[in-house]
Protein backbone atom coordinates (compact mmCIF):
# COMPACT_ATOMS: atom_id res chain seq x y z
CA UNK A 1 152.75 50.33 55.11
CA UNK A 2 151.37 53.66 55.38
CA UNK A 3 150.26 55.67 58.63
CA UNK A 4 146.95 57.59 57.78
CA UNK A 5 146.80 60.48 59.60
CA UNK A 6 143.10 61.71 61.23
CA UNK A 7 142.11 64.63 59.93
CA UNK A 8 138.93 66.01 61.42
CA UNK A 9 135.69 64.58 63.25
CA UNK A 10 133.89 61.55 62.93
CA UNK A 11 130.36 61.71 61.96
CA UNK A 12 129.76 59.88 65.59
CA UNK A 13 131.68 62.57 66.71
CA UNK A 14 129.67 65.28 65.50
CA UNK A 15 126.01 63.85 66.24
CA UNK A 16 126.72 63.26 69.66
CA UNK A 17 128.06 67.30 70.03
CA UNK A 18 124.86 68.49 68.26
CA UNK A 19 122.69 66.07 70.64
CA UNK A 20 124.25 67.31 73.53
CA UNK A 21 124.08 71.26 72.23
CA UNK A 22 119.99 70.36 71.55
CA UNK A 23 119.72 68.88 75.29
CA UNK A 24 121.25 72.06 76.16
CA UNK A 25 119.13 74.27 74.41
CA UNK A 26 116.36 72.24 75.62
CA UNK A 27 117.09 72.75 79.36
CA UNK A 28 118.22 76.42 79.27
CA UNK A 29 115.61 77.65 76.75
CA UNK A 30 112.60 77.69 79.15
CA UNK A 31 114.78 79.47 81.64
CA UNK A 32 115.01 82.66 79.40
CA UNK A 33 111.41 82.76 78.21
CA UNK A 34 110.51 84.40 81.09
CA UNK A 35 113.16 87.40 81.50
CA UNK A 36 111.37 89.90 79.28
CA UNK A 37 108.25 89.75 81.18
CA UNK A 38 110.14 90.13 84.45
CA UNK A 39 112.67 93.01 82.90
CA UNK A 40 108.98 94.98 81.79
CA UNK A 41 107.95 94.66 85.40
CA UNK A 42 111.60 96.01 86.82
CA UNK A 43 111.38 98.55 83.89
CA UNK A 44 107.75 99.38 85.60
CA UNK A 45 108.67 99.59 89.01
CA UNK A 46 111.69 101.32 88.39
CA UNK A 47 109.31 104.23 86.53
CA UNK A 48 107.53 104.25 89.65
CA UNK A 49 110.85 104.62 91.99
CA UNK A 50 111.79 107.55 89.46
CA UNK A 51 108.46 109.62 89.92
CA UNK A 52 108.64 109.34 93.69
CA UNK A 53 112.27 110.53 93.62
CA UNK A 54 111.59 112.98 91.23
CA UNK A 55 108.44 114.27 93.48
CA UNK A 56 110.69 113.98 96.65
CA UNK A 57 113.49 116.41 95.11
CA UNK A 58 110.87 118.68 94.00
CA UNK A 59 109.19 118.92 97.31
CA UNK A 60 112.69 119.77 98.67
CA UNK A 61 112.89 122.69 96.60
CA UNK A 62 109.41 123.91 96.98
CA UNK A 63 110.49 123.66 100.89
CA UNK A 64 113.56 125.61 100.28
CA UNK A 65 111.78 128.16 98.68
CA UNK A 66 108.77 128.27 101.29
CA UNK A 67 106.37 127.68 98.62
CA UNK A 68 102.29 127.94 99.21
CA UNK A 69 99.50 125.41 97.67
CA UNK A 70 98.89 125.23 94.44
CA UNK A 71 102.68 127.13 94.08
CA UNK A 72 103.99 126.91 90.73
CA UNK A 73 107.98 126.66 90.46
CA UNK A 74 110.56 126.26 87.34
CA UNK A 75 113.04 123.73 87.43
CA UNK A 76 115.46 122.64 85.20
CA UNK A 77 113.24 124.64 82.88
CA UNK A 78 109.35 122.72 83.33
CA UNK A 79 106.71 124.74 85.13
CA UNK A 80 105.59 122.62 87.97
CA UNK A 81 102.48 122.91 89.66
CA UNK A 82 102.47 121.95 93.53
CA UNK A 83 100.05 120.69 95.55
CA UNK A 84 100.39 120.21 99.50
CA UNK A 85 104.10 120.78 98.59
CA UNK A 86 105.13 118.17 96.48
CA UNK A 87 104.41 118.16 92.41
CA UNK A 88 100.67 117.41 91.12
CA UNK A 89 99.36 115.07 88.89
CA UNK A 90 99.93 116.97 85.72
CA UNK A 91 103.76 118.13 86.63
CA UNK A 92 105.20 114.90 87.68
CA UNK A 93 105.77 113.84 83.74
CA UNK A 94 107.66 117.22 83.47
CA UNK A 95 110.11 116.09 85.92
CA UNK A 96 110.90 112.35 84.44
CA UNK A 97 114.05 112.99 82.58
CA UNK A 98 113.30 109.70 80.03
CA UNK A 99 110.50 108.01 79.64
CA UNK A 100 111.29 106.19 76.84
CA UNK A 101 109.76 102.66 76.84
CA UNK A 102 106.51 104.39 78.46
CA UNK A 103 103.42 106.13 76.94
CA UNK A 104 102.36 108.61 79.07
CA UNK A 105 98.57 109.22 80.14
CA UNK A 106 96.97 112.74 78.78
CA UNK A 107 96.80 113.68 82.45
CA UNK A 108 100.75 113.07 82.59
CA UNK A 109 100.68 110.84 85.83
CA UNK A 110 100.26 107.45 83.89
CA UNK A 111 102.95 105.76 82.45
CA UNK A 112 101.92 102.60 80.57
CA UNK A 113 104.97 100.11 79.58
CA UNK A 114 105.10 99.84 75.74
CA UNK A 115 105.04 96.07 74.68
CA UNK A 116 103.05 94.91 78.01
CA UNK A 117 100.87 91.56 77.12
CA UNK A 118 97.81 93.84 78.00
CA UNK A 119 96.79 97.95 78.58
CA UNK A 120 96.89 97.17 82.70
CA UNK A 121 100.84 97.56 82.53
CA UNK A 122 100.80 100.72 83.93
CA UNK A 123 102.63 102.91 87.08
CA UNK A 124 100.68 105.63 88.91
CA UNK A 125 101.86 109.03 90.82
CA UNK A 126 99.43 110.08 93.26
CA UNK A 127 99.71 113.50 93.90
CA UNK A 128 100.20 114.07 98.03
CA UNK A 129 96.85 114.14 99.70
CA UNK A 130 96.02 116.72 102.90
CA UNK A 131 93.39 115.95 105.63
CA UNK A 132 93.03 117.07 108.97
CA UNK A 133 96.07 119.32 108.17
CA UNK A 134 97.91 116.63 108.08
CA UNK A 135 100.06 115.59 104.28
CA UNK A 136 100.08 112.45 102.77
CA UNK A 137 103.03 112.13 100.84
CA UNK A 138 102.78 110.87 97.07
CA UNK A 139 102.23 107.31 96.19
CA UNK A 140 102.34 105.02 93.71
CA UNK A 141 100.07 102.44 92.26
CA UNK A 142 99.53 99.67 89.96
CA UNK A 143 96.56 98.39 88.37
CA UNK A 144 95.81 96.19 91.63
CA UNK A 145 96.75 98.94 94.13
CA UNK A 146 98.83 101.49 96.14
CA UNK A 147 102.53 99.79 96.77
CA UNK A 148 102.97 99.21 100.46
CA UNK A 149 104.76 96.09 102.29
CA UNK A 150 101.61 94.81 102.90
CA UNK A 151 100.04 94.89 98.73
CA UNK A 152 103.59 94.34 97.05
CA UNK A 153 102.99 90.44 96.68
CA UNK A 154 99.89 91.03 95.16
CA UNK A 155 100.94 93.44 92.89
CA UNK A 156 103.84 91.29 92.04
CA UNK A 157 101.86 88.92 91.28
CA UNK A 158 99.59 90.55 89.07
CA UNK A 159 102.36 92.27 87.43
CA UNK A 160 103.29 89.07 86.28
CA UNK A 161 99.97 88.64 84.58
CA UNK A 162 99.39 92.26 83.38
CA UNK A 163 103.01 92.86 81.81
């Protein structure tokens, strides 16, 4: 009598595999759905973390360089306007080395997120602020307000909406 000798799966063999890969896929699916709106909102606050650091090593030059309001300085090349020391509205663009993924505003201090589920996906520079003699540093905002501790949940949350 002859041995046979197995050579390959079963068709039980393979159905249950393919069941289990589907329950898989089933499970982890959902899971994933989610990550591109949440890496559009880390691409958008990340923008946001840029122009501030961008405005905040510009500020340190115009302070080096003792300039007045309404000073206008080359770096790296750009023309920047300042006002109350730090870069205005129209400059900060200048000093964003990439901003691909974004669509700058006409004013240059807008940048909306490209593929956002709506227009409202969008990071704001504030050009610094003086009253009383007193500067207000830059900030930045979102379509539902100026980041601070006490907004960020808020703006996270309509982030999550917007983007």
């Amino acid at each position: 009598m002859r041995k046979r000798i197995q050579a390959g799966f079963t068709m039980v063999e393979l159905i249950v595999v393919i069941v289990i890969l589907g329950i898989l896929a089933a499970v982890a699916l959902p899971k994933f759905m989610g990550l591109e709106k949440e890496a559009r909102i880390a691409a958008l606050k990340s923008m946001g973390g840029t122009m501030l650091s961008a405005a905040q090593m510009a500020h340190g030059v115009c302070m080096a360089q003792n300039c007045a309001n309404n000073a206008t300085l080359t770096i790296e090349g750009q023309t920047i306007v300042f006002a109350n020391g730090y870069p205005n509205n129209a400059s900060i663009d200048l000093l964003v080395q990439s901003s691909e993924g974004f669509t700058p505003s006409a004013a240059g201090n807008r940048m909306t997120k490209t593929g956002g589920t709506t227009a409202n996906c969008w990071v704001q520079y504030n050009q610094a602020t003086i009253a009383g003699g007193i500067v207000t540093a830059p900030t930045i905002s979102y379509q539902s307000g100026v980041m601070n501790v006490a907004n960020e949940a808020n703006i996270n949350n309509t982030l999550r909406t917007q983007c």
